[in-house]
Structure formats: C-alpha cells, structure tokens
Protein backbone atom coordinates (compact mmCIF):
# COMPACT_ATOMS: atom_id res chain seq x y z
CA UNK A 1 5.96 27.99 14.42
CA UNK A 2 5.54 28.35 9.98
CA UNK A 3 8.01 26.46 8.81
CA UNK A 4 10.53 28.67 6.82
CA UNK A 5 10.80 28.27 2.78
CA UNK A 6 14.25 29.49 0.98
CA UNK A 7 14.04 29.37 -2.86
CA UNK A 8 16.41 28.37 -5.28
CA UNK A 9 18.12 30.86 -7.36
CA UNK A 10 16.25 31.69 -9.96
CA UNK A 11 13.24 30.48 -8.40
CA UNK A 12 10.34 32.62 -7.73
CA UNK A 13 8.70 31.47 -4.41
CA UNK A 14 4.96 31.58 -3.89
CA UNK A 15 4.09 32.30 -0.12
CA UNK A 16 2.47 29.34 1.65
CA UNK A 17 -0.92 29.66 2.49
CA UNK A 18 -2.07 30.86 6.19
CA UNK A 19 -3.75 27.39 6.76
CA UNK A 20 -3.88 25.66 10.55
CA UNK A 21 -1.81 22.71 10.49
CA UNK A 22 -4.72 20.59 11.68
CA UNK A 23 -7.35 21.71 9.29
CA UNK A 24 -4.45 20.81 6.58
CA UNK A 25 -3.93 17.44 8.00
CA UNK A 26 -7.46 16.95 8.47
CA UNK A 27 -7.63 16.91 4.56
CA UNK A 28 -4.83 15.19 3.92
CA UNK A 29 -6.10 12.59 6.31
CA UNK A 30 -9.50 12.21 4.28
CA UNK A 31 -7.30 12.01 1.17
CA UNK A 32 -5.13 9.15 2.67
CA UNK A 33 -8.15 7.16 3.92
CA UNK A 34 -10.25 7.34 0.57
CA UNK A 35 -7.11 5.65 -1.32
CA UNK A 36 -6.79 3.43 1.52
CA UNK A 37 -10.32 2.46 1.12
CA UNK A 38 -9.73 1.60 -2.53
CA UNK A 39 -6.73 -1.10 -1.83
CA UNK A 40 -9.34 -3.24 -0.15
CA UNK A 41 -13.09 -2.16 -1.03
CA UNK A 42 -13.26 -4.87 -3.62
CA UNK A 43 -11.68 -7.82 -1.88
CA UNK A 44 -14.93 -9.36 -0.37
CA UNK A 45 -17.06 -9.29 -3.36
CA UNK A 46 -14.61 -10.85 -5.88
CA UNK A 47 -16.47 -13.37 -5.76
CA UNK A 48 -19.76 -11.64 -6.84
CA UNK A 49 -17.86 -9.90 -9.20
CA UNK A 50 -16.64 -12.97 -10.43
CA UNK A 51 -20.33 -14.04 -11.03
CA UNK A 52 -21.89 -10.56 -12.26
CA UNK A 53 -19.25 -10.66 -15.05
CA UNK A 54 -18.72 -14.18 -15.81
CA UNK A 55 -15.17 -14.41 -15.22
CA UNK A 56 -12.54 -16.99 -13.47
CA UNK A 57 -11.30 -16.99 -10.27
CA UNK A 58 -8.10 -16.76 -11.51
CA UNK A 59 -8.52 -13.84 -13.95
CA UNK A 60 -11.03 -11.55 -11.17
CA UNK A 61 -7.94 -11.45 -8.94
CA UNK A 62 -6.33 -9.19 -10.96
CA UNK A 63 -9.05 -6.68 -10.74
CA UNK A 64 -6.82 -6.16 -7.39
CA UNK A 65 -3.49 -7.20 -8.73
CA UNK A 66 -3.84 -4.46 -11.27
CA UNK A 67 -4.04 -1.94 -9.14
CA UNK A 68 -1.57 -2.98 -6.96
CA UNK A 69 0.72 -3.01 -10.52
CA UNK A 70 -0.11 0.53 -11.12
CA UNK A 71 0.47 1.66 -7.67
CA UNK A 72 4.05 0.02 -7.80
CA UNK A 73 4.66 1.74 -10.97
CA UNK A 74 2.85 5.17 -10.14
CA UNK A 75 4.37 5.94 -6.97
CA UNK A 76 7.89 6.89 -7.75
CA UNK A 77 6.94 8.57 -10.75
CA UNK A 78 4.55 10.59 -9.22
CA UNK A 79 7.31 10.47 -6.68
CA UNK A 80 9.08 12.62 -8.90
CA UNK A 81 6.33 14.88 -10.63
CA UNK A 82 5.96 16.31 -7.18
CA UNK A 83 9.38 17.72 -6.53
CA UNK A 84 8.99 19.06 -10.17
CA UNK A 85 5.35 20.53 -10.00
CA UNK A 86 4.66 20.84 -6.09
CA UNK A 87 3.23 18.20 -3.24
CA UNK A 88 0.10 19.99 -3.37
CA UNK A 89 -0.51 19.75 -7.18
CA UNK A 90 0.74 16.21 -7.18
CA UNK A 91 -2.17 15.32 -4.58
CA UNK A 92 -4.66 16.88 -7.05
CA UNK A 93 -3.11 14.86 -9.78
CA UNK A 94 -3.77 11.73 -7.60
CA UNK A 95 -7.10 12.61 -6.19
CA UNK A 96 -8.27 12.74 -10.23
CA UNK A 97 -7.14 9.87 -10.69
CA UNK A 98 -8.85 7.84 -8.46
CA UNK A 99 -12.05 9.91 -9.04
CA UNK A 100 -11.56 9.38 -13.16
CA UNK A 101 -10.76 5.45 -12.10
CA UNK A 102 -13.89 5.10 -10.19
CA UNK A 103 -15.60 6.57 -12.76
CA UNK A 104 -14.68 4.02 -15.34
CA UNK A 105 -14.74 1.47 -12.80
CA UNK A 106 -18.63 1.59 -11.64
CA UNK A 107 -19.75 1.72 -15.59
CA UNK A 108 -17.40 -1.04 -16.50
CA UNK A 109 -19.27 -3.60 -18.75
CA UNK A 110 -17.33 -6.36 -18.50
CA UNK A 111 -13.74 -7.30 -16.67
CA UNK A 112 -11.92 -6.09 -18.81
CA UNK A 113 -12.61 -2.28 -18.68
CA UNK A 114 -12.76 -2.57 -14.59
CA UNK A 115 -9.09 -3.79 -14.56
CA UNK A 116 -8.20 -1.06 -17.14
CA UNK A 117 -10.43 0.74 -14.53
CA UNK A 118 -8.88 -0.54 -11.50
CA UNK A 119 -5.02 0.22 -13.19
CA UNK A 120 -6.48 4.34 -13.24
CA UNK A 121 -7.46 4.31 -9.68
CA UNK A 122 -3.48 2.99 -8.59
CA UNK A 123 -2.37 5.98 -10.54
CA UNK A 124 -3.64 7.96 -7.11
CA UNK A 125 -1.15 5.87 -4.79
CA UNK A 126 1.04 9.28 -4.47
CA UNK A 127 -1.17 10.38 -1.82
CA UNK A 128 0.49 8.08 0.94
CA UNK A 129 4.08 9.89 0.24
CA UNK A 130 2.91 13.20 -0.64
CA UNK A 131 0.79 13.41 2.54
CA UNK A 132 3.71 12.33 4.65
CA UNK A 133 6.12 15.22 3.11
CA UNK A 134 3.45 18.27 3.19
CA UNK A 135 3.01 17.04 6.92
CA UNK A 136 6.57 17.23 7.41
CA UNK A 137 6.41 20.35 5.79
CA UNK A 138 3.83 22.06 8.19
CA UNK A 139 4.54 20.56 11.68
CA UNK A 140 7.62 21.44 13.56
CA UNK A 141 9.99 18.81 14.24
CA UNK A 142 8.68 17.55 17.54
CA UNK A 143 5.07 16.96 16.18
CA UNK A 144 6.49 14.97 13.18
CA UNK A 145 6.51 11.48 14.17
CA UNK A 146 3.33 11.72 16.19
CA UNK A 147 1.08 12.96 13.04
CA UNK A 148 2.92 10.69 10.85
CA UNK A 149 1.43 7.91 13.33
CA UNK A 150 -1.52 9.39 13.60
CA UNK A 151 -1.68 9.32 9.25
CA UNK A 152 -0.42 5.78 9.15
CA UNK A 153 -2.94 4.43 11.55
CA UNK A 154 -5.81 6.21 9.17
CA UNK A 155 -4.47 4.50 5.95
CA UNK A 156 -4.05 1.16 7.87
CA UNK A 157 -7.53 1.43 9.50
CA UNK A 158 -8.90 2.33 6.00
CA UNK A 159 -7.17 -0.10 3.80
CA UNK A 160 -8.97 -2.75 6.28
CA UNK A 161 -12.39 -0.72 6.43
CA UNK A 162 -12.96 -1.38 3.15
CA UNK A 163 -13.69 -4.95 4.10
CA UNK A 164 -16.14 -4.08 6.62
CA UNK A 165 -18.09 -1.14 4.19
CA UNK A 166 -18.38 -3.62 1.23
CA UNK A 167 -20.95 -5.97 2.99
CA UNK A 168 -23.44 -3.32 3.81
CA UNK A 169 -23.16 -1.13 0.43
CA UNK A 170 -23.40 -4.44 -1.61
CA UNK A 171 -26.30 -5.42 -0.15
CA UNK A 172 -28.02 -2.29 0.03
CA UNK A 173 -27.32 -1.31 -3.47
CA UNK A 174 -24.57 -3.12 -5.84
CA UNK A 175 -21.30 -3.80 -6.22
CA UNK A 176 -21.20 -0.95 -8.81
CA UNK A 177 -22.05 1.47 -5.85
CA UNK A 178 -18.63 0.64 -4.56
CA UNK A 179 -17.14 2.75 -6.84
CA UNK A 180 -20.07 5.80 -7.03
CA UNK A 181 -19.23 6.64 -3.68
CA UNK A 182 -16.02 6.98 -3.02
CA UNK A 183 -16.02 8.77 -6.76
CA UNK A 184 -18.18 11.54 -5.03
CA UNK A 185 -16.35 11.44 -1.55
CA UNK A 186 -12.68 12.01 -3.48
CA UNK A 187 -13.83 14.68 -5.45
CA UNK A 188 -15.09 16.56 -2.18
CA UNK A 189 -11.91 15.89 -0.18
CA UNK A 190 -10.16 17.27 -3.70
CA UNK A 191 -11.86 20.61 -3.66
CA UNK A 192 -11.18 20.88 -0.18
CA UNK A 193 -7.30 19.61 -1.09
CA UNK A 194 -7.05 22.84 -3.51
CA UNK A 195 -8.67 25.11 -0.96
CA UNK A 196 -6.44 24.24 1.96
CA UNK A 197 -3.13 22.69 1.45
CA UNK A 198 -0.19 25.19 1.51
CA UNK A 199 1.88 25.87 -1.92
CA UNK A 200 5.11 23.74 -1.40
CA UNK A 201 8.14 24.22 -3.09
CA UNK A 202 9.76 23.05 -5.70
CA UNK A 203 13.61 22.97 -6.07
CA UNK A 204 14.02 19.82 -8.18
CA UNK A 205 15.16 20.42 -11.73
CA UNK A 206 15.08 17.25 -14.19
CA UNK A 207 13.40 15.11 -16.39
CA UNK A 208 11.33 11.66 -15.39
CA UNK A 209 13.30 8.39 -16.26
CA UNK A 210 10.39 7.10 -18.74
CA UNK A 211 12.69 4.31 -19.71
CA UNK A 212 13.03 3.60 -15.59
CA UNK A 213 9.25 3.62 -15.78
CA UNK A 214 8.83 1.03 -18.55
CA UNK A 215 11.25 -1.36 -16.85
CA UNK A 216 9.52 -1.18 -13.54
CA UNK A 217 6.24 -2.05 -15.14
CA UNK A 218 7.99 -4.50 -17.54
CA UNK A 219 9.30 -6.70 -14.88
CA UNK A 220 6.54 -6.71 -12.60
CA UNK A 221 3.90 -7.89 -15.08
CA UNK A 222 6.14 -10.44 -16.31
CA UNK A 223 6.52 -11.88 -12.89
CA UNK A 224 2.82 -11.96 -11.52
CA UNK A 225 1.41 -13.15 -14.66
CA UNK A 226 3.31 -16.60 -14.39
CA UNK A 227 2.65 -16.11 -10.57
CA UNK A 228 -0.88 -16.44 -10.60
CA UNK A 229 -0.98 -18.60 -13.59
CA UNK A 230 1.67 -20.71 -13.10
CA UNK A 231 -1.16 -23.54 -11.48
CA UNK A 232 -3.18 -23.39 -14.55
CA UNK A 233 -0.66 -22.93 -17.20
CA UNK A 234 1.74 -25.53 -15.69
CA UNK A 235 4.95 -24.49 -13.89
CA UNK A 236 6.73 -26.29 -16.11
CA UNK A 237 4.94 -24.64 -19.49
CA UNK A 238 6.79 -23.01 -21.97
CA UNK A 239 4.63 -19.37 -21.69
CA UNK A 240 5.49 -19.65 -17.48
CA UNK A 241 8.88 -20.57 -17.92
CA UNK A 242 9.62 -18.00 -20.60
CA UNK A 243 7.76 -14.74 -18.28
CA UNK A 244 9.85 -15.86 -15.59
CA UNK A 245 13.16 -15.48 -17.55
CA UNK A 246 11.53 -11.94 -19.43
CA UNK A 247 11.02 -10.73 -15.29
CA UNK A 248 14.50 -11.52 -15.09
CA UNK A 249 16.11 -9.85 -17.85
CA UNK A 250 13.75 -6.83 -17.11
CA UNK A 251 14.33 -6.41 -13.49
CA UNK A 252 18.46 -6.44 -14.42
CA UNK A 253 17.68 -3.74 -16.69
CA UNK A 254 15.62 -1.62 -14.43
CA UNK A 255 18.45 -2.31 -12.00
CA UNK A 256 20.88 -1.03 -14.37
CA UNK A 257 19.29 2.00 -15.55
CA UNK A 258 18.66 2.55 -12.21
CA UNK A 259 21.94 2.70 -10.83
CA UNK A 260 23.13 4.54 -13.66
CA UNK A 261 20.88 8.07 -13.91
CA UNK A 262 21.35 10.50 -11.58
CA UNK A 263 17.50 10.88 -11.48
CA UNK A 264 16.39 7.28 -10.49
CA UNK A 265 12.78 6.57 -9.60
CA UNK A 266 13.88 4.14 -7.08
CA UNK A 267 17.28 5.86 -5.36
CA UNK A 268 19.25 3.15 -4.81
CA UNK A 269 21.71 5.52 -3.70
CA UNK A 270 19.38 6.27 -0.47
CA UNK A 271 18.80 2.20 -0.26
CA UNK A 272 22.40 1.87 1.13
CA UNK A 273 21.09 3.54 4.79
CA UNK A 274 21.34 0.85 7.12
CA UNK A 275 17.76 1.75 8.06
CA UNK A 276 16.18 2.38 5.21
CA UNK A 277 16.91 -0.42 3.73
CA UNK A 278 16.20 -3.17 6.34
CA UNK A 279 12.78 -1.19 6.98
CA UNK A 280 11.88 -1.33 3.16
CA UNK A 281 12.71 -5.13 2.64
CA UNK A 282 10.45 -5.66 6.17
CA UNK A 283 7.92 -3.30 4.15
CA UNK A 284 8.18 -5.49 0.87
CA UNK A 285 7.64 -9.11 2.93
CA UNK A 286 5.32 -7.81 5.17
CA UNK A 287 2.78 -6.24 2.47
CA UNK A 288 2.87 -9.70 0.93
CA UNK A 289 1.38 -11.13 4.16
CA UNK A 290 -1.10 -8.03 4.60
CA UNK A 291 -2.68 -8.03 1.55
CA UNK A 292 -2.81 -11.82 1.63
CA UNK A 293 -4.26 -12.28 4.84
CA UNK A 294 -6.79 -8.67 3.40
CA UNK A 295 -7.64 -10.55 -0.31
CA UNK A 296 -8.28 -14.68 0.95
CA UNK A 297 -9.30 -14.22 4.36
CA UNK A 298 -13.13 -12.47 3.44
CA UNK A 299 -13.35 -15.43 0.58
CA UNK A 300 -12.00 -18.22 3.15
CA UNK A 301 -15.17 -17.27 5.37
CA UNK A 302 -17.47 -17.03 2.35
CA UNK A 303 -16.77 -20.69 1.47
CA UNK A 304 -19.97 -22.78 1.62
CA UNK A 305 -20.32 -24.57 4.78
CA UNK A 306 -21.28 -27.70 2.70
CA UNK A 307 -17.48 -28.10 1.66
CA UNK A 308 -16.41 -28.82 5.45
CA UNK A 309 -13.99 -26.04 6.29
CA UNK A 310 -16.36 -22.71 5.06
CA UNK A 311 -18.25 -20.43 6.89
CA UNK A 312 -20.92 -19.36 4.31
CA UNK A 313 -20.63 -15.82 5.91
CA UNK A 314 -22.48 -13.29 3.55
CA UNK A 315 -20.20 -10.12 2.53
CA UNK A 316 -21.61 -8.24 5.02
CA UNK A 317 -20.84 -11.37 7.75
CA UNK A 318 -17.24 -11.62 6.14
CA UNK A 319 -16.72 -8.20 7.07
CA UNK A 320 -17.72 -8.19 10.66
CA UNK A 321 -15.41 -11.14 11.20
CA UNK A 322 -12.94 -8.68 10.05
CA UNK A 323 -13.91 -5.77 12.34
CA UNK A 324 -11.92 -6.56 15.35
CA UNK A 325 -9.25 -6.63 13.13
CA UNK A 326 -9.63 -3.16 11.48
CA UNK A 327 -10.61 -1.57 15.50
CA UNK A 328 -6.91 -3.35 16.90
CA UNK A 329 -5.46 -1.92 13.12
CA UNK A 330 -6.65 1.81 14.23
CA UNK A 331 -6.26 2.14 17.93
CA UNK A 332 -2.43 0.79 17.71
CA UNK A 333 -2.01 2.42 14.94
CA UNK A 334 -2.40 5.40 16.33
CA UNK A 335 -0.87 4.97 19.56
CA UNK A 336 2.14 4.10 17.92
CA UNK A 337 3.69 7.86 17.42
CA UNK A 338 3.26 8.15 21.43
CA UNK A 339 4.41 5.18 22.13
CA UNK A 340 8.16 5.77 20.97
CA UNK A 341 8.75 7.73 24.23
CA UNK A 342 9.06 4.22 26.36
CA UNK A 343 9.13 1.70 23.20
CA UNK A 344 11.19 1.95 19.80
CA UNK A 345 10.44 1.94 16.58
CA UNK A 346 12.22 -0.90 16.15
CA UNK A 347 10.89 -2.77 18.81
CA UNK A 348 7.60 -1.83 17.76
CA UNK A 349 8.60 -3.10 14.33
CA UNK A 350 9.78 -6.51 15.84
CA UNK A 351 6.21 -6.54 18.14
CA UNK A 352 4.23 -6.09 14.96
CA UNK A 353 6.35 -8.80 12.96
CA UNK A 354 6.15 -11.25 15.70
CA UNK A 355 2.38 -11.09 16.04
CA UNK A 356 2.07 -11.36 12.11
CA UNK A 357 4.09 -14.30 12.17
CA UNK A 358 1.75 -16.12 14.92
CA UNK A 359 -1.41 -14.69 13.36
CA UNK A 360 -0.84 -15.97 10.32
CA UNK A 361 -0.31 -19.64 11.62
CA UNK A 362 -3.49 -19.62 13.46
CA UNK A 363 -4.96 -18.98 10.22
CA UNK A 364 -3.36 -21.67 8.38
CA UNK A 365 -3.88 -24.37 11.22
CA UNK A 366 -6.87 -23.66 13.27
CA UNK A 367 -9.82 -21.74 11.20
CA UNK A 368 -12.95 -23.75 12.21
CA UNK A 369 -13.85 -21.42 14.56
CA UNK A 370 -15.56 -17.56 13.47
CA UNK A 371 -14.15 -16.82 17.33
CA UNK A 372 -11.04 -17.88 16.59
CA UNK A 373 -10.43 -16.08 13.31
CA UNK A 374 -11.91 -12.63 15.06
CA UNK A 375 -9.33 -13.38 17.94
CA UNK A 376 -6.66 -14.03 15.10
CA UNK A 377 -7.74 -11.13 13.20
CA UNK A 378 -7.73 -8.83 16.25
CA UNK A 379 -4.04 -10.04 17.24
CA UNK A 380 -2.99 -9.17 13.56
CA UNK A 381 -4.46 -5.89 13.34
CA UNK A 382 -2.19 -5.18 16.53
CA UNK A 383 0.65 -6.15 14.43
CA UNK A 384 -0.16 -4.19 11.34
CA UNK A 385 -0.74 -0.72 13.62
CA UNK A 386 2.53 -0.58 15.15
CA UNK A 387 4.08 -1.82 11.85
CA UNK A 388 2.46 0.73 9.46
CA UNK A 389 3.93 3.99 11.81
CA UNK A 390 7.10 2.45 12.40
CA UNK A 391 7.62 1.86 9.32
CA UNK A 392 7.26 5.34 8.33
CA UNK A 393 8.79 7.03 11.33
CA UNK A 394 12.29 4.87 11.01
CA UNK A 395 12.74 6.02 7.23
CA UNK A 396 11.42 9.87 7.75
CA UNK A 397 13.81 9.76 10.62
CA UNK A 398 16.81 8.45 8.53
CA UNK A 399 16.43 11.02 5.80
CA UNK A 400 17.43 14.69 4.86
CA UNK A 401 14.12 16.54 4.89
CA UNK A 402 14.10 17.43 1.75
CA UNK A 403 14.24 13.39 0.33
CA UNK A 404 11.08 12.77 2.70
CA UNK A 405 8.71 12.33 0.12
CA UNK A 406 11.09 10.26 -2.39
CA UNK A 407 11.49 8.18 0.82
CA UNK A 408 8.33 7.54 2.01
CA UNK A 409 7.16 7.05 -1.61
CA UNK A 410 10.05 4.39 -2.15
CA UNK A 411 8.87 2.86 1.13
CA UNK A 412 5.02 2.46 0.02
CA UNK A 413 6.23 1.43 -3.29
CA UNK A 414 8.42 -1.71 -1.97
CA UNK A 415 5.39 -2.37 -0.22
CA UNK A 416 2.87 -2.49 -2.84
CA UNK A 417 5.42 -4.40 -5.04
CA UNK A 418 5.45 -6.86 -2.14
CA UNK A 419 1.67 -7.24 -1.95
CA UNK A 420 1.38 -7.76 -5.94
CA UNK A 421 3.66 -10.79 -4.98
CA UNK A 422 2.08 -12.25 -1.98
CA UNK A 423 -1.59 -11.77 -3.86
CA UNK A 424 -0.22 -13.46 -6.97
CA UNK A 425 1.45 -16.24 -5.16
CA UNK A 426 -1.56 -16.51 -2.58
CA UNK A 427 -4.06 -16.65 -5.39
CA UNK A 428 -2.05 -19.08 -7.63
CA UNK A 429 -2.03 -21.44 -4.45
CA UNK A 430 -5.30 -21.27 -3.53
CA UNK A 431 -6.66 -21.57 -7.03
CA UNK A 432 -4.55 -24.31 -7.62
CA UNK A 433 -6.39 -26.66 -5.40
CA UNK A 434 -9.63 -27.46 -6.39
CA UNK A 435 -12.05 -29.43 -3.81
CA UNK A 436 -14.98 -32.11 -5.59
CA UNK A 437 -17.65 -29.20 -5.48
CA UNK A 438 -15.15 -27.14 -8.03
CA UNK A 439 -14.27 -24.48 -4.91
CA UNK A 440 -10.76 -24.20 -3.74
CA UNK A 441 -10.22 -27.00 -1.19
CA UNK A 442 -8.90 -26.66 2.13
CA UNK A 443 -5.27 -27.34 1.66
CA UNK A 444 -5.23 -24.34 -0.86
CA UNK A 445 -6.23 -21.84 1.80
CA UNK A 446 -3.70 -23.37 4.58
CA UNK A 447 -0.72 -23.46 2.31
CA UNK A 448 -1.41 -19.68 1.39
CA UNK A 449 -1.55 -18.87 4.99
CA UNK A 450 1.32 -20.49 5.98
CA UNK A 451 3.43 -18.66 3.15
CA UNK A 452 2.23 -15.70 4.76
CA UNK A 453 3.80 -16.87 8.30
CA UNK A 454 6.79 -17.89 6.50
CA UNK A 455 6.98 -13.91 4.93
CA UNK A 456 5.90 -12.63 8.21
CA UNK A 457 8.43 -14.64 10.23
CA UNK A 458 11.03 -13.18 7.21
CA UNK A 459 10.13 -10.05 7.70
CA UNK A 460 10.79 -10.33 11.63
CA UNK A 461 14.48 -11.48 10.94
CA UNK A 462 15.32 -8.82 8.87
CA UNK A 463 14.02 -6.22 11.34
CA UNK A 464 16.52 -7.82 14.09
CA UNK A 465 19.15 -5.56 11.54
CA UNK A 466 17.08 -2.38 11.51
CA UNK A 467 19.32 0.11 13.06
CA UNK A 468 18.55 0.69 17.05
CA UNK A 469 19.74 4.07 17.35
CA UNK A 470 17.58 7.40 16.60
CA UNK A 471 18.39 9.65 14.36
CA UNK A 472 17.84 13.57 15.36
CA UNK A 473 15.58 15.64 13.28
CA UNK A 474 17.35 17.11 10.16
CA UNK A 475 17.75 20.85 11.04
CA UNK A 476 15.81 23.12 9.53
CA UNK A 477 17.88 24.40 6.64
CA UNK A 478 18.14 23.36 3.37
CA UNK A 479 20.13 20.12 2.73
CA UNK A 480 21.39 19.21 -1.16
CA UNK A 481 22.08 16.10 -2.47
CA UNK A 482 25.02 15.98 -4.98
CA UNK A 483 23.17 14.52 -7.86
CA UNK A 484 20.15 16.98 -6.81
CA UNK A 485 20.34 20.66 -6.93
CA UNK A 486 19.30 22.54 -4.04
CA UNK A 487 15.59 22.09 -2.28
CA UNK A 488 13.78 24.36 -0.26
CA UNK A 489 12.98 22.45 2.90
C-alpha cells in the first residue's frame, strides 16, 4: 500500500513518483554497496600504495583514516541537508561525491592529493542513513525490518568485498584502477538514483550548526593524529601530549554546543533512549574491532614468510583468505531481518558480539595457520551479519518515523567515529613494533588483535543493557518533535 505524505503548512507537496518498491530498493541497494566498497577497497594494497608513492607506513594509513574522518564528520551534516532539501537529493549529493572523490583519487600524484582525495569520497557516507529512511518511506511497516536486513547485509558484504576485488583489479591493471571503476559504476547507479527514487518530503525548517560541524572535525583530528603517531612521536612528546589535551577541550565544546541548539547534528536529546543509546556505544566499540580486523588482517597475511609469522600471500591471496569471511558477512546478514521471528535483536546483537570477541583472540593467539585464519574469518563474518541488521533494526524500531534518518545516520556515524579510533590505535600499535628486517614484528600484530577482543568483548557487555522489549511500529501519521516543526512521515 503507497505510503501516505501530509505537507506542512505552507508547504507545497510534490507527488511521489509511481516507482515499485523493489526496483527503488534495488537502486538504493547498488548505491549502499558502491560506498561500502569504498570503506575497504584500499586496505590490501596499502602497502603497494605505500611503495608506488614513497610514503611511510605510518602516514599511508591515513589514506583510510581520512576517509573514515570525513565520514564521521559528513554524516550528520548531510544528516541534516536531507530533511532540508529531500532524501532523494541528498543521495545525489552523496553519489557526486564519491564519483568527484574517485576522480581525484585515481589521478592523484602523490599522497597527499589521494588523502585530500580519499576525505571527498567520505563526503558520500549519507547514503547508509538516507537509504534506510527512503526505505522506510516506501515499504509498509511489516516489510521494514526485513529490507532494512536485507540493506545492512549488502553494505556489510560490500565493505568486506572490497578486500576480495582489490587482488584481482590490482593485478590485472593498477591500483589506480581501483578508483576508475567504481567512479563509472557510481555515476550509473546515480542516473538511475534520479530516475527512480520517489520525491520525499521535506518538513524540516532550520539552519546547519556549522560551528557543531567544526567541533566534530576539530576533536577528531586532534585525537587520531596523536593516536597513530603517538609510537613515533613519543607518548610522552610535547606535540602528543598537547593534541590529546586540544581533543579534549574540543570534544567539551562540541558537547556543549551540542546540548545547547535546538538543531544538533548529533541529538543528544534522542541519545537518552535506553536503546538507542546502548546500541550506538555497541556500534562505536564494535566498528573499532571491524575495521581493525578489515585494515591489518590483509597486511598480517602479506608479511614475508622470511620474518617467521607472515604468509607472503599476494593481494589477490590476501583476499581469498578473506572470502569466507565476506560469504558468512552476507548470508547472515541477510538472514538476520527473518530471523527476529524466533531470535531477537538483541540476542542477535549479543551472538554477533560474542563471536567477535572469540574471533578476534584467535587472531591474536593462533595465526600460523591460512586454515585457521579462513575458519576465524568465517566465524567473524557471522558476527558482523547479525550485528550490522540488528543494529539498525533496534534504533529504527526505537524511533518516531520521522527521526529515522537522523537516527540511523547518528548510528553509522558513532560507528565510523569508532573505526577512526580502532584504525588509529591498531596502526599506532602495529607500527610501533618494528622486527630486524624493518617490518612490523609479531608482537605488534597480536597486541592489535587482542585490543580488538578487548573492544569486542566491551561491546558485548554493553549490549547485556540494550533494551529486550520491542517496540511497535510508529503509526502512520505524522509525529513532531518539540524542538522540530512538523514532518511529513
């Protein structure tokens, strides 16, 4: 049944398109995955990017920490553009800027310009929230959780494909070529964005906290600079010491100016829920074990076998190691929607913590075996499918319709900030031990893993205090906030 749109007063409503609800999410899906594609493309050829451009170790990690920076930042501000301008002119927004990024990215001349590059393409991490309100938008209640599943197991498969595609488009072609292609592929699914998705409306009247903005971006940077310099610098240097105590007096701002506009990029008004908070700080630890376990596993297996503990896997071999993963990722992933009939979000949410947890210390204290990492990596992609959709589901679910999108946007955003911090911290530990042949030595890789367990085992704890209970669809009639004005939902 169409979903129903009432304007505001003085408002002048555009009719929604007469598009199928599948062909829409079809699109929306392709949109999802070629951002998801992006967070993790690059993470097995660091290394040969490393080389190509005759950089540090150190200094090509950021050519993912940057655009994990700009996602953080972009997400709630884009966030906010789209109750303004319209979901469906928001995605088009964010499908340009990954195309523009990838653009800049695959001419880059030195590392530089691809982190500059790289900082573009996070501009297009509204897609994730966006698509999860315009399908909220065009399915009836029932079909809600199961497509938002079905969406979340898409964006975890792809942010883990990426490992697996690098190998084989590397060594057909060049590293370069991982940024042609998906430049071409987002500009198709954009066109076919504009042709398809339905108008959606827009009720919210306001301005965009720039100052929020600035903050947000202020404290961040001054954190994971010291974070994944701190082991070169010294932890004890005057330039680490001092970034530290700038994050600090930035983040209290942020939280200030936060609290205090009635148009906050981050609602810490809607952080109070019982559930959406627990399931956002589970988001925030867990993303630091994700992208860990996503950015050092591929290099752990690349490590010559000369040192002892490496595989020497090629790119390509890196990635197939990873492929059970990314298969267990998918087909969880997208059973987890179903699934909620006989097993709760929650429980699902514990399930995919727990298996994190025990992944990630197999990783740390028994990675001499390719089997065993596949087997590991397989058990952890079980974890991150039922995670990713419950995830969702229990903050959707805990909502008003019409704060969907800020929601889900809030919740990738406290996940990406989580990932710049477990990348920072993972790539400041690992750097910071270096074996006789001038590689990282063992230790480096098992102290980063166990971290991970230690965030993943976090991130189980908290989820014991996610709400059990369900919450009921929100009816299908508008619902205002009292710092908002009215929404059509």
């Amino acid at each position: 049944m169409p979903r129903l749109y009432q304007a505001t007063p003085g408002h002048q409503e555009t009719p929604p398109r007469r598009t199928a609800p599948r062909v829409t999410f079809t699109v929306l899906a392709a949109a999802a995955a070629a951002f998801a594609l992006m967070q993790s493309l690059v993470t097995p050829v660091l290394p040969t990017i490393q080389q190509d451009l005759h950089t540090t170790t150190g200094t090509v990690t950021w050519v993912l920490t940057a655009w994990l920076l700009a996602a953080s930042v972009a997400t709630p501000l884009m966030g906010r553009i789209a109750d303004m301008i319209g979901k469906d002119r928001t995605l088009l927004v964010a499908l340009g800027a990954i195309a523009l990024g990838c653009l800049l990215a695959a001419i880059a001349p030195n590392v530089t310009v691809l982190i500059v590059a790289r900082v573009v393409q996070g501009l297009g991490a509204a897609v994730f929230p966006v698509s999860f309100g315009i399908i909220r938008d065009i399915y009836p209640p029932n079909r809600v959780s199961s497509a938002i599943g079905i969406l979340a197991a898409v964006i975890a498969s792809g942010s883990g494909l990426g490992i697996v595609l690098a190998g084989p488009i590397v060594g057909w072609l060049d590293w370069r070529w991982l940024f042609w292609i998906p430049m071409v592929a987002v500009t198709l699914v954009a066109v076919a964005a504009w042709r398809v998705v339905p108008p959606s409306p827009t009720g919210v009247r306001g301005r965009i906290n720039w100052l929020s903005a600035v903050l947000l971006a202020g404290w961040l940077v001054a954190l994971l600079l010291p974070l994944s310099k701190g082991a070169t610098w010294g932890w004890a240097n005057g330039r680490t010491l001092g970034l530290f105590a700038l994050a600090l007096v930035f983040f209290a701002g942020w939280m200030a100016t936060e609290l205090r506009s009635a148009e906050p990029l981050i609602d810490m008004r809607m952080m109070r829920l019982p559930a959406v908070w627990t399931t956002n700080l589970v988001s925030m630890l867990f993303g630091a074990a994700m992208f860990g376990v996503f950015a050092f596993l591929p290099q752990l297996m690349q490590v010559p076998a000369s040192t002892g503990y490496g595989f020497g896997a090629s790119v390509t071999g890196a990635g197939l190691l990873m492929l059970p993963m990314m298969v267990t990722m998918a087909v969880f992933g997208s059973v987890s929607g179903p699934l909620t009939r006989w097993v709760s979000n929650k429980v699902q949410l514990l399930i995919g913590a727990g298996l994190g947890t025990l992944s990630a210390l197999s990783l740390a204290l028994a990675h001499d075996s390719r089997a065993m990492v596949a087997v590991t990596g397989a058990v952890f992609g079980v974890g991150l499918g039922l995670l990713y959709s419950s995830m969702i589901n229990l903050i959707v679910q805990s909502v008003p319709m019409n704060q969907t999108g800020v929601a889900s946007g809030m919740n990738t955003n406290i996940r990406t900030i989580g990932a710049s911090i477990g990348t920072a911290v993972v790539s400041s530990v690992v750097t910071g031990h270096t074996g006789p042949q001038g590689l990282p030595a063992e230790s480096g890789y098992t102290e980063a893993f166990l971290l991970l367990a230690v965030a993943s085992a976090l991130a189980f704890l908290v989820a014991l205090l996610v709400p059990a209970g369900r919450r009921k669809a929100a009816p299908e009639t508008p619902v205002a906030l009292p710092e908002l004005t009215p929404v059509e939902v």
